[in-house]
N, C-alpha and C. Protein backbone atom coordinates (compact mmCIF):
# COMPACT_ATOMS: atom_id res chain seq x y z
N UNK A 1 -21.86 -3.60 26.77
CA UNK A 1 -21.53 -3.86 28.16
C UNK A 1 -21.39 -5.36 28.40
N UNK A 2 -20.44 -5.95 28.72
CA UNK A 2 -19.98 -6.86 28.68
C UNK A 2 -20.48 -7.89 29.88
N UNK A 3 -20.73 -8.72 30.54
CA UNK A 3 -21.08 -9.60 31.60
C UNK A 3 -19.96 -9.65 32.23
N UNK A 4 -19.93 -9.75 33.28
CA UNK A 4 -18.52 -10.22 34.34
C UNK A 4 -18.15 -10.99 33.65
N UNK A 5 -18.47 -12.27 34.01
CA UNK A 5 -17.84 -13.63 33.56
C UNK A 5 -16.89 -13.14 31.76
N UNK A 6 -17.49 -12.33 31.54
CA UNK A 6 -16.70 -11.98 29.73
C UNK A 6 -15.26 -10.91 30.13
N UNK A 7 -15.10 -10.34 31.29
CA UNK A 7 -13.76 -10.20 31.46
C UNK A 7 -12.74 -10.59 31.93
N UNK A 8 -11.44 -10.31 31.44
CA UNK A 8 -10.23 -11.04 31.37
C UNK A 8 -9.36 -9.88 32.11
N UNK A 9 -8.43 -10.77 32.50
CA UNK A 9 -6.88 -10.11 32.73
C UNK A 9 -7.10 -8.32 31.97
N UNK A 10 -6.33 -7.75 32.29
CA UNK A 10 -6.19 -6.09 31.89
C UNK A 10 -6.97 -5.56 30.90
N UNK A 11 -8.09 -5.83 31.38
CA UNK A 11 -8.97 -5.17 30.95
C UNK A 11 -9.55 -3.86 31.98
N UNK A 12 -10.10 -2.36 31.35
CA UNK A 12 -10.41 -1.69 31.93
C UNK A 12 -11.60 -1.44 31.78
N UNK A 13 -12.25 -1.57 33.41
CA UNK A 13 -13.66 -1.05 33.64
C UNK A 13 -13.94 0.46 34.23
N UNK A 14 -15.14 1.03 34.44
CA UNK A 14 -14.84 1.82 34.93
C UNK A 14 -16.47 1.47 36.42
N UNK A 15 -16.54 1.72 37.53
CA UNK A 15 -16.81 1.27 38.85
C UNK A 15 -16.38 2.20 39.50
N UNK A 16 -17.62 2.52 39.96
CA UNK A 16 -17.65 3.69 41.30
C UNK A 16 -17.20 5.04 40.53
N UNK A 17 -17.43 5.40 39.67
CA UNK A 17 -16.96 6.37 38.52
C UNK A 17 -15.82 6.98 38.60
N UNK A 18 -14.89 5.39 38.64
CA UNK A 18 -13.24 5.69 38.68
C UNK A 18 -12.71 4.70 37.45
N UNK A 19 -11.82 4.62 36.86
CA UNK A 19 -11.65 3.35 36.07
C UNK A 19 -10.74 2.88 36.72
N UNK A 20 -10.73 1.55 36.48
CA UNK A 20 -9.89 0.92 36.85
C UNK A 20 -9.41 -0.85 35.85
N UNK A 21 -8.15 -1.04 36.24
CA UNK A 21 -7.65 -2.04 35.09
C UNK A 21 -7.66 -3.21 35.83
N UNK A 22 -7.94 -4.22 35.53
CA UNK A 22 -8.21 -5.53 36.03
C UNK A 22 -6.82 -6.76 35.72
N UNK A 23 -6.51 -6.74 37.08
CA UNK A 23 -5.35 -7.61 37.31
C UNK A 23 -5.21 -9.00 37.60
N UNK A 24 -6.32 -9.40 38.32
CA UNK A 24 -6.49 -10.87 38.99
C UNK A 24 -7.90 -10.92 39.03
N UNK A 25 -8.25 -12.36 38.74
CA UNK A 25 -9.96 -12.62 38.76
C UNK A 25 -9.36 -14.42 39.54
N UNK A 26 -10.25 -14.35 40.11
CA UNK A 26 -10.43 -15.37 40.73
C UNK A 26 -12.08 -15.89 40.47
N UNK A 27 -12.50 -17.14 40.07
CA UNK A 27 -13.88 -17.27 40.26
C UNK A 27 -14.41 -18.43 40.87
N UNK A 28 -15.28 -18.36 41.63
CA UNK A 28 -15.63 -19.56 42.71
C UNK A 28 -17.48 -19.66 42.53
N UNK A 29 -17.55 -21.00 42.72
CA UNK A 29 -18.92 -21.47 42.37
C UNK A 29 -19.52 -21.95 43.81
N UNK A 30 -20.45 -20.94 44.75
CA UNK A 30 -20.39 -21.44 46.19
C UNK A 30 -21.93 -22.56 46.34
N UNK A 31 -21.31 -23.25 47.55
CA UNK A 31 -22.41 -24.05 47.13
C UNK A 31 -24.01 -23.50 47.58
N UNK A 32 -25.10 -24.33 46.91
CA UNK A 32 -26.36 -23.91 47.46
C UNK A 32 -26.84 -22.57 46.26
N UNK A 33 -26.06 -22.04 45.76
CA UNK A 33 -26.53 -20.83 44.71
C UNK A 33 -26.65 -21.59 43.04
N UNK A 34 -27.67 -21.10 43.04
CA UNK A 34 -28.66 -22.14 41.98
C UNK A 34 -27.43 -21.28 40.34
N UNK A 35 -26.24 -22.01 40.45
CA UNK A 35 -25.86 -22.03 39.08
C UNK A 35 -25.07 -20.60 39.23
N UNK A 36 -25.38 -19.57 39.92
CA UNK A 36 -24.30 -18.45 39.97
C UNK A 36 -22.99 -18.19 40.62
N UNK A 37 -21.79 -18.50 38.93
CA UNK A 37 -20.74 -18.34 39.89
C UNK A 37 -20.35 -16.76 40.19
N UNK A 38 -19.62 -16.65 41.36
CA UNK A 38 -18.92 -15.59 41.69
C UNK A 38 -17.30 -14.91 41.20
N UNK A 39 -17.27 -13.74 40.47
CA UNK A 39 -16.10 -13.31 40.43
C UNK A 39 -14.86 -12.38 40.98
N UNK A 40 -14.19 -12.50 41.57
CA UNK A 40 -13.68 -11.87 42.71
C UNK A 40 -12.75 -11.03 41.82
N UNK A 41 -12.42 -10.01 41.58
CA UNK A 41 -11.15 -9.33 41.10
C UNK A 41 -10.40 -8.02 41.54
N UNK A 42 -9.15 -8.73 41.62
CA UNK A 42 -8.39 -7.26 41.82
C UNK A 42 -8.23 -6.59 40.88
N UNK A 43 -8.31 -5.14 41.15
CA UNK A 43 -8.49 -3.72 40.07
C UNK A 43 -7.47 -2.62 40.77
N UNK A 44 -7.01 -2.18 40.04
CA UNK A 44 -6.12 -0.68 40.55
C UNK A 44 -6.54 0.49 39.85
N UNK A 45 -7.05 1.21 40.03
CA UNK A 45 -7.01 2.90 40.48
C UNK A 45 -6.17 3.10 38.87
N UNK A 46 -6.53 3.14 37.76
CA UNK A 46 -5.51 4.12 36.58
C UNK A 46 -4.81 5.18 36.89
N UNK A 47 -5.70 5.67 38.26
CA UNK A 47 -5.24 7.11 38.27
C UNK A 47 -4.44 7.27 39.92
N UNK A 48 -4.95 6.82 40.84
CA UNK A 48 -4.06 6.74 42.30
C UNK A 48 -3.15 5.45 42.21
N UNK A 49 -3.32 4.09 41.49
CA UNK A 49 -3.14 2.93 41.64
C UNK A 49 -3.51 2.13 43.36
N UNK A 50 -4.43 2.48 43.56
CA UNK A 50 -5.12 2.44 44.72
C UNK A 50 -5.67 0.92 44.21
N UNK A 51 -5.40 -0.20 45.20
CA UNK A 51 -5.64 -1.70 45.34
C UNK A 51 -7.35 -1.53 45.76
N UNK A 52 -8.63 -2.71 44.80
CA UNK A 52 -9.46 -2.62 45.65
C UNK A 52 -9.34 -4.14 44.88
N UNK A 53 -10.47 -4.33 45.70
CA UNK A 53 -11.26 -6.32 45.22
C UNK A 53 -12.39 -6.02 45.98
N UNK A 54 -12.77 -6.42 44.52
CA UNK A 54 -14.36 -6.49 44.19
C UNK A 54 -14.93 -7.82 43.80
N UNK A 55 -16.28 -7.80 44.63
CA UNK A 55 -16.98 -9.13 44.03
C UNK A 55 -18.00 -9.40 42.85
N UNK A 56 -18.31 -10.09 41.70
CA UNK A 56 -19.09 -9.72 40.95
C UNK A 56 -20.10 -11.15 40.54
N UNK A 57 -21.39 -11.23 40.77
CA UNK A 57 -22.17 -11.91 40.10
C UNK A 57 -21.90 -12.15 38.70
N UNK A 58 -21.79 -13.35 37.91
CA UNK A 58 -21.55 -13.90 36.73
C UNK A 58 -22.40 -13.14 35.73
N UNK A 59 -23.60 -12.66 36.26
CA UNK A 59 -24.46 -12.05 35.32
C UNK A 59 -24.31 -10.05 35.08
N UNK A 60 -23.72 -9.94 35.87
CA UNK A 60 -23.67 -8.74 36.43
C UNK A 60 -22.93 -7.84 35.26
N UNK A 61 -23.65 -6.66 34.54
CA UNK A 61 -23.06 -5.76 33.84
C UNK A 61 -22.19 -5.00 34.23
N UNK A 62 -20.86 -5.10 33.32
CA UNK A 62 -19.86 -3.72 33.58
C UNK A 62 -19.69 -3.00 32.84
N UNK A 63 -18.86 -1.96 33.07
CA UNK A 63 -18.70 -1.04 32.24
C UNK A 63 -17.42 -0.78 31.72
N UNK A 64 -16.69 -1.07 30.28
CA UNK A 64 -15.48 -1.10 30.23
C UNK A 64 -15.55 0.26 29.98
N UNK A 65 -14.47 0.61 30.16
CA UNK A 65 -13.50 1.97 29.90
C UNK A 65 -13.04 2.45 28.95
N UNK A 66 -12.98 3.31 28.43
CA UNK A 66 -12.88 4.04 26.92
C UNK A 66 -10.78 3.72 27.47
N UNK A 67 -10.41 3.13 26.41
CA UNK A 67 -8.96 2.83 26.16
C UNK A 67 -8.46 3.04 24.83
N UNK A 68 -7.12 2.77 24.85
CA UNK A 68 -6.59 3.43 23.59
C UNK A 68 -5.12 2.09 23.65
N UNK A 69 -5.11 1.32 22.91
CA UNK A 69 -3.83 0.07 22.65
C UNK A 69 -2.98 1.00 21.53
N UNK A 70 -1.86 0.91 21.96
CA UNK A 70 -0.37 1.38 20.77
C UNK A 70 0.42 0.25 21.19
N UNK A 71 0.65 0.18 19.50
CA UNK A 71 1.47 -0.56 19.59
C UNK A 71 3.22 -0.66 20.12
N UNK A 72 3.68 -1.04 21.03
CA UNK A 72 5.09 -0.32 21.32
C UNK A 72 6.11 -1.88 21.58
N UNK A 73 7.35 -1.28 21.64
CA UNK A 73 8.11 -2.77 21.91
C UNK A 73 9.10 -1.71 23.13
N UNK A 74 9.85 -2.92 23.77
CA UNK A 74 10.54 -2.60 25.14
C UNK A 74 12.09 -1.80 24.41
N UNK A 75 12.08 -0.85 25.32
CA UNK A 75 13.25 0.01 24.75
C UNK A 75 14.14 -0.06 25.73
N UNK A 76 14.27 0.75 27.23
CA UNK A 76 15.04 0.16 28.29
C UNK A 76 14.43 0.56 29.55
N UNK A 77 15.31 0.37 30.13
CA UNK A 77 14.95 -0.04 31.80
C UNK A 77 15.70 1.18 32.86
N UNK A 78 15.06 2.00 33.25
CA UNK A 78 15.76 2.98 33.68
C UNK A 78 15.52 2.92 35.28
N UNK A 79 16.44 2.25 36.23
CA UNK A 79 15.98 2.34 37.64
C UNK A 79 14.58 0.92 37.70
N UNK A 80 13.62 1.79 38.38
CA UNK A 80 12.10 0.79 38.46
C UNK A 80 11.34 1.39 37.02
N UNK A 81 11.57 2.11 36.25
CA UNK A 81 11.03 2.54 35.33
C UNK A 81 11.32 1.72 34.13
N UNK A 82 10.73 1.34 33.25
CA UNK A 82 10.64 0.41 32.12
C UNK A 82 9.78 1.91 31.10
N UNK A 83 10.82 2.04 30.02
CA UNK A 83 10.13 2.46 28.96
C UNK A 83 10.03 1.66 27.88
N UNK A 84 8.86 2.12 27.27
CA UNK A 84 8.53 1.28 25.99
C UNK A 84 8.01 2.23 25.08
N UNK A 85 8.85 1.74 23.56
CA UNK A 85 8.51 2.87 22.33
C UNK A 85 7.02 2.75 21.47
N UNK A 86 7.07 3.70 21.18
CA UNK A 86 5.51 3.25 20.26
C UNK A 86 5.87 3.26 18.70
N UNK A 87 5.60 1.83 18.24
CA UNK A 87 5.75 1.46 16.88
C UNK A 87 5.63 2.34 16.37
N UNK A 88 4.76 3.42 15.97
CA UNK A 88 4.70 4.54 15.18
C UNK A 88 4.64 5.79 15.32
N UNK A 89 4.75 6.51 16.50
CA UNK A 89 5.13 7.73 16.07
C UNK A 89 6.20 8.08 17.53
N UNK A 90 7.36 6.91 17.83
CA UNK A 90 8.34 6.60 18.98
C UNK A 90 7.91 7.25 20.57
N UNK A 91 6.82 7.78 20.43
CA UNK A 91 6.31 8.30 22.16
C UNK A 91 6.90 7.55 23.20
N UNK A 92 7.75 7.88 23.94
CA UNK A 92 8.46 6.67 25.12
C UNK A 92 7.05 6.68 25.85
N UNK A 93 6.86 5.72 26.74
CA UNK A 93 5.72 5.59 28.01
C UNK A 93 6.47 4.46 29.06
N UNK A 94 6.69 5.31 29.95
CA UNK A 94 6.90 4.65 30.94
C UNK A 94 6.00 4.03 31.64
N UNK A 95 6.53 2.39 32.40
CA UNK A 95 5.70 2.09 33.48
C UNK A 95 6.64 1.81 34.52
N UNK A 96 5.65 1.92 35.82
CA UNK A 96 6.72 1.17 36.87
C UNK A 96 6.55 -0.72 37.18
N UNK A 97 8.51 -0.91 37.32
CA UNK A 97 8.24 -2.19 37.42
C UNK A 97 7.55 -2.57 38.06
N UNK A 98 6.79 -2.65 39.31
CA UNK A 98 6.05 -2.87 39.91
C UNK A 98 4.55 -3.46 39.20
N UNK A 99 4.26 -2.38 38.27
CA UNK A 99 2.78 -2.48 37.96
C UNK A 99 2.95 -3.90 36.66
N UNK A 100 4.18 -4.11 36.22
CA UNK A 100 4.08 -4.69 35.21
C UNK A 100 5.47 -5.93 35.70
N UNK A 101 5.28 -6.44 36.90
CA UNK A 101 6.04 -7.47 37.39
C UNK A 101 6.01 -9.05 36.39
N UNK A 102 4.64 -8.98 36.03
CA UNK A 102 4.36 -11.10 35.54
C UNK A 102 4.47 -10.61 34.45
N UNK A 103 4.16 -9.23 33.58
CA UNK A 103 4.82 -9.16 31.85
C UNK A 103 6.23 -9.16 31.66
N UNK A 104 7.02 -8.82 32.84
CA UNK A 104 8.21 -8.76 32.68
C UNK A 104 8.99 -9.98 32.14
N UNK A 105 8.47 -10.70 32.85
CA UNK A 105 8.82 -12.32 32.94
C UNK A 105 8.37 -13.15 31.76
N UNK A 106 8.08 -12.07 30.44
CA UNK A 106 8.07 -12.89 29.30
C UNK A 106 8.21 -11.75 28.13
N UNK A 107 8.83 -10.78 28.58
CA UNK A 107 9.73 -9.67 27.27
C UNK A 107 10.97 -9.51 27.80
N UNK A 108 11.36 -9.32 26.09
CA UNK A 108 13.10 -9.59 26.11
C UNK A 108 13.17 -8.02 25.31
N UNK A 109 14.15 -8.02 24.50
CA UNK A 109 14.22 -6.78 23.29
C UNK A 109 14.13 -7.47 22.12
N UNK A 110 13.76 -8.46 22.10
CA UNK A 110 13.22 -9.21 20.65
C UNK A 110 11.46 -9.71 20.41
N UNK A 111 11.26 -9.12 21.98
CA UNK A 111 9.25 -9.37 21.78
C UNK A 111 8.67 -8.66 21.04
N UNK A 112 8.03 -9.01 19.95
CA UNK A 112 7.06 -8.25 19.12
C UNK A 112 5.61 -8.47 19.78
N UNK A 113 4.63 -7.46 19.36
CA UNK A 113 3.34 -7.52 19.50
C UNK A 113 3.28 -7.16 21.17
N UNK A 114 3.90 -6.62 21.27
CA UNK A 114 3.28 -5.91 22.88
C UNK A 114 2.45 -4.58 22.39
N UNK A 115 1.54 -4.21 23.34
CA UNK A 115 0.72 -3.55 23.18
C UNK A 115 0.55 -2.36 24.71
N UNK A 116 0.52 -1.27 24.09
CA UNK A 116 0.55 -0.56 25.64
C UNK A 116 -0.30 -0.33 26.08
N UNK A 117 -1.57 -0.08 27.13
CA UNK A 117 -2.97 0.17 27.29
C UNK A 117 -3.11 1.61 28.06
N UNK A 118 -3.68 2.57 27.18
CA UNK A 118 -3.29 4.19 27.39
C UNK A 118 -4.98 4.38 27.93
N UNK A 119 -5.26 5.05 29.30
CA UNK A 119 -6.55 5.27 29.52
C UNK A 119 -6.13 7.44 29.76
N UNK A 120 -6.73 8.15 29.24
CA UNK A 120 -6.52 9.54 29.10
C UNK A 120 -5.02 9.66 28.67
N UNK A 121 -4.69 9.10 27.98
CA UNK A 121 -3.00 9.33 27.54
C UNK A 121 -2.40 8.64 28.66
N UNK A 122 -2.50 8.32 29.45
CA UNK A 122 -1.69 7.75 30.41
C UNK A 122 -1.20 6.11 30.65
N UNK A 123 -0.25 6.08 29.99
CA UNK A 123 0.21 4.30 30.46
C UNK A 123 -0.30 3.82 31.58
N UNK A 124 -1.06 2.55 31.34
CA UNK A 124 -1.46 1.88 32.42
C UNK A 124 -1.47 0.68 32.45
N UNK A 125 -1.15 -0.15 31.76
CA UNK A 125 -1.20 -1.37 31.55
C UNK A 125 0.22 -2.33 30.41
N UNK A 126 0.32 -3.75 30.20
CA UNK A 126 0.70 -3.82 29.26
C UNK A 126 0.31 -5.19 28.68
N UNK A 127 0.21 -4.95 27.71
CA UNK A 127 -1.11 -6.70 26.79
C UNK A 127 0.35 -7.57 25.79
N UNK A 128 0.62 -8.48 26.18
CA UNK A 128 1.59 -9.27 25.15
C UNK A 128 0.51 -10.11 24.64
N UNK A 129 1.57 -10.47 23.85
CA UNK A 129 1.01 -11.85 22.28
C UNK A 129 0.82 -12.99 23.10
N UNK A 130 -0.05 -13.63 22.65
CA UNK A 130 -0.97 -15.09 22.92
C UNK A 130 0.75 -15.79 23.30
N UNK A 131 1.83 -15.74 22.55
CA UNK A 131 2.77 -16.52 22.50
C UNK A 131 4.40 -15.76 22.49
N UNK A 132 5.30 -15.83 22.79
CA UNK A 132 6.42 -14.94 22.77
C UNK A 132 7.42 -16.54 22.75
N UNK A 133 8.36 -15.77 22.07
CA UNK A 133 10.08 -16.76 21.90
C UNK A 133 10.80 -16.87 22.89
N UNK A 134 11.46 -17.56 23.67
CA UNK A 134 12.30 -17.24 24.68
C UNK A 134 13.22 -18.07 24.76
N UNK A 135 14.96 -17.76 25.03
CA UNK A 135 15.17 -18.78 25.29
C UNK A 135 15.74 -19.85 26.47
N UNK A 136 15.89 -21.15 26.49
CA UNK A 136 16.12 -21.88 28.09
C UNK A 136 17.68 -21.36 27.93
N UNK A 137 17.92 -21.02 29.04
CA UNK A 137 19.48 -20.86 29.92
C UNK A 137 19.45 -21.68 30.50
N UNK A 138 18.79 -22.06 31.21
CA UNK A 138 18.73 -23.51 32.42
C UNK A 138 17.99 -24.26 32.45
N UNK A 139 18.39 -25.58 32.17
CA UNK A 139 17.55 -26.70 32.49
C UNK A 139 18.65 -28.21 32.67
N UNK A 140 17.83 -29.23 32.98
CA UNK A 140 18.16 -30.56 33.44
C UNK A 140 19.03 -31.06 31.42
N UNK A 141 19.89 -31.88 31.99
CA UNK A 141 20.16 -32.23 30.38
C UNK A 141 19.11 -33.02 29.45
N UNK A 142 18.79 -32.71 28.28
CA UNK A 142 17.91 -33.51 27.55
C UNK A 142 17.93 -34.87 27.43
N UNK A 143 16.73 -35.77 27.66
CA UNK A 143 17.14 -37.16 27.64
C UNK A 143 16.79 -37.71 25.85
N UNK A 144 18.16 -38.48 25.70
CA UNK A 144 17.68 -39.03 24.15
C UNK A 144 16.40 -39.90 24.17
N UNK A 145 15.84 -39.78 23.02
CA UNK A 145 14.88 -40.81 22.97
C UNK A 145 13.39 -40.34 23.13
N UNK A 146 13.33 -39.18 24.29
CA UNK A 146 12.59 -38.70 24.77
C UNK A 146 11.76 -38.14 24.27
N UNK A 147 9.84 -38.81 24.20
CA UNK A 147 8.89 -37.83 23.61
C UNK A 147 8.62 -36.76 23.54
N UNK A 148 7.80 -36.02 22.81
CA UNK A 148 7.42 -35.14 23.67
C UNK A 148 6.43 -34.77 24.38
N UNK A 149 5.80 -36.12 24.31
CA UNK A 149 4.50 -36.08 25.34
C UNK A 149 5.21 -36.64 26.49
N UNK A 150 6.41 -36.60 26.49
CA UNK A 150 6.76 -37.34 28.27
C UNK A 150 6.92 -36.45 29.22
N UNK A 151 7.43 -37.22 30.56
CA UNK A 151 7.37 -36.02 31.58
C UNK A 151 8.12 -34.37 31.55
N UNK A 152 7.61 -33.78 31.98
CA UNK A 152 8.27 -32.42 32.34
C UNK A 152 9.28 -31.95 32.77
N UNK A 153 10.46 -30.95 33.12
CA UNK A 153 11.10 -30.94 33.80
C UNK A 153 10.75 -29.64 34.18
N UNK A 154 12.07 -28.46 34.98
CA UNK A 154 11.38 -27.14 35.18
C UNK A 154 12.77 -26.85 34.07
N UNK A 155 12.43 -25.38 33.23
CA UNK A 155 13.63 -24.69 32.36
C UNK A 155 13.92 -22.97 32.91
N UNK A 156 14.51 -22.87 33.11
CA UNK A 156 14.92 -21.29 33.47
C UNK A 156 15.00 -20.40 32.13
N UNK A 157 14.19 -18.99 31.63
CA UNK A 157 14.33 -18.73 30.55
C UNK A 157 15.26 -17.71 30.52
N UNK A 158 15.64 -16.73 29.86
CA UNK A 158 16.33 -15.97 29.26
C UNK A 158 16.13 -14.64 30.17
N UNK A 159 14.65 -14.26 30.57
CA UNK A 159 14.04 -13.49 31.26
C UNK A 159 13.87 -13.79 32.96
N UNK A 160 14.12 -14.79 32.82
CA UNK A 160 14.41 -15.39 34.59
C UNK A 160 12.61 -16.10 35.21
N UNK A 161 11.53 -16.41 33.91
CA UNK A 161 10.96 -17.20 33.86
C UNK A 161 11.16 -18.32 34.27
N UNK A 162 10.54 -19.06 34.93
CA UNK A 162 10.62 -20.84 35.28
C UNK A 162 9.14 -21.49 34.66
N UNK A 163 9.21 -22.22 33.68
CA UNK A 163 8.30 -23.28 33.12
C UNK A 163 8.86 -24.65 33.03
N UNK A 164 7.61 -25.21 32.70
CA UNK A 164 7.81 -26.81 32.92
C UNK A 164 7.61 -26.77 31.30
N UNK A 165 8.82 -28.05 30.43
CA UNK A 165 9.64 -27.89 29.11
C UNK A 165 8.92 -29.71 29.06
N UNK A 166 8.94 -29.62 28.24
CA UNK A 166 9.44 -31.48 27.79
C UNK A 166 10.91 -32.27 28.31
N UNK A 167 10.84 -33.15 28.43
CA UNK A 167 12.32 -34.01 28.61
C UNK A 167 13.13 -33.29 27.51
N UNK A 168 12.45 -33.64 26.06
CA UNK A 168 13.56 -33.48 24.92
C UNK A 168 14.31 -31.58 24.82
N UNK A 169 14.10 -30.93 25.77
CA UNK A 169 14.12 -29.55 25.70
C UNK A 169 15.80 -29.42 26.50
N UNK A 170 16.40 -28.60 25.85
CA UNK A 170 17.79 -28.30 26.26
C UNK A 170 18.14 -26.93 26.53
N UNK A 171 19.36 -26.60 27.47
CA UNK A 171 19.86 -25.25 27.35
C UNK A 171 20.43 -25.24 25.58
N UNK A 172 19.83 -23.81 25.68
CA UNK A 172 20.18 -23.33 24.34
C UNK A 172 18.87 -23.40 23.09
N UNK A 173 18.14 -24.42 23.53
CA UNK A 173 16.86 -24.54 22.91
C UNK A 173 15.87 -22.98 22.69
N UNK A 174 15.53 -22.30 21.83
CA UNK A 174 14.37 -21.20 21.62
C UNK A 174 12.93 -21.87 21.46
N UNK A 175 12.16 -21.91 22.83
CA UNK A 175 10.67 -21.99 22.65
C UNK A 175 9.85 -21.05 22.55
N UNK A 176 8.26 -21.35 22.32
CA UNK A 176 7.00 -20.75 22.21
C UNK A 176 6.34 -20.96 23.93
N UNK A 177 6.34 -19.64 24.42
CA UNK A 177 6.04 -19.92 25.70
C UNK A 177 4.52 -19.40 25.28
N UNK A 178 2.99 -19.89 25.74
CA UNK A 178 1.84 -19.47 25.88
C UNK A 178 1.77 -18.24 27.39
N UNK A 179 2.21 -16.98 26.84
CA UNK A 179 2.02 -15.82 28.60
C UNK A 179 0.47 -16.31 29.31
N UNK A 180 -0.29 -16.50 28.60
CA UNK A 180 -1.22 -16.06 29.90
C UNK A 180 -1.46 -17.37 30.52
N UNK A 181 -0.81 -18.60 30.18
CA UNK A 181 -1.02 -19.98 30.51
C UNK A 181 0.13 -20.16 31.51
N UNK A 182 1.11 -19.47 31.23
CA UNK A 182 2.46 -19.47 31.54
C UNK A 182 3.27 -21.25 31.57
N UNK A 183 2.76 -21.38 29.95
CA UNK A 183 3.52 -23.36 29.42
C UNK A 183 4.13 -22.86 28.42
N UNK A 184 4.81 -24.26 28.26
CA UNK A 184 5.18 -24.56 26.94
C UNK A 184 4.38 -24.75 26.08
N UNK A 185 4.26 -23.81 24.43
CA UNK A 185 3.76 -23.79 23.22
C UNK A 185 4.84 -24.52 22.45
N UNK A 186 5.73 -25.29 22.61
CA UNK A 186 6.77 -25.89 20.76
C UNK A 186 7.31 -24.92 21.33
N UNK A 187 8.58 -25.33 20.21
CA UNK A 187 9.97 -24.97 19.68
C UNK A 187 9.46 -23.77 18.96
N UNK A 188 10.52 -22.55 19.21
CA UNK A 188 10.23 -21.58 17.96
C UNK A 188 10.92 -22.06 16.85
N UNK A 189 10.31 -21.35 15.84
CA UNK A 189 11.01 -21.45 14.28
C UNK A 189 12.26 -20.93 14.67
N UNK A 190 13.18 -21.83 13.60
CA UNK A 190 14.28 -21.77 13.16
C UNK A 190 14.76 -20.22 12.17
């Protein structure tokens, strides 16, 4: 059983003996409380997708949720429905765009390592790689000369992402975007 403070992004707990998958954590340190911060998170319903936010003491035990990760990559887009195949034995699983709006914004049909998060067989979630390829369609022109520790600009990606690139970064350039940071990681390999 894990401590609050030890969960992350889509992870599933289960609370009020419903499970639910964890979307947003916010955490705030109020003043006058001797060292305990507070964690605020939004959770949805696996099963109604029913919105709650909940508050949680830093120390406070939860209970994750018996889950099941397959591995799958993005197949197509039907309406608000997004299916995705499973690496090994092709099971489509749909989600709705809705539930999976900020993953969208960093899979293409060339993302590997997505992961689907199945609670009773049922799609509920979706977990990408520490890092994904993408590439700029739009950005400011590259300045010669330019470090790459110098200033930033904004780049439009392939997926309709907006990150802040290096100067030396061009349309047409393939980077390493970090998803859950939502920056620039480098240039992908060649």
């Amino acid at each position: 059983m894990p401590k609050a403070s030890e969960i992350k992004k889509n992870m599933a707990i289960e609370y009020d003996g419903k499970t639910y998958i964890v979307r947003d954590i916010e955490r705030s340190v109020p003043q006058g409380r001797a060292g305990g911060s507070l964690y605020r998170m939004r959770m949805y319903d696996v099963v109604t997708d029913r919105k709650v936010d909940e508050t949680f003491k830093d120390s406070e035990m939860l209970n994750l949720a018996d889950l099941v990760r397959r591995p799958v990559m993005f197949s197509y887009a039907d309406g608000e429905e997004y299916v995705f195949m499973d690496n090994e034995d092709y099971t489509p699983y749909s989600l709705n765009k809705s539930s999976i709006e900020e993953e969208l914004l960093f899979i293409n049909e060339a993302t590997a390592g997505i992961q689907i998060v199945l609670v009773d067989d049922a799609p509920v979630a979706l977990e990408l790689p520490t890092n994904v390829e993408l590439e700029v369609i739009e950005t400011d022109p590259s300045i010669k000369g330019a470090s790459a520790t110098s200033r930033n600009k904004p780049a439009k990606l392939a997926t309709g992402a907006i990150i802040q690139v290096p100067e030396h970064i061009s349309t047409g350039d393939k980077i390493k975007v970090n998803v859950e940071e939502r920056k620039f990681a480098g240039r992908a390999e060649k």
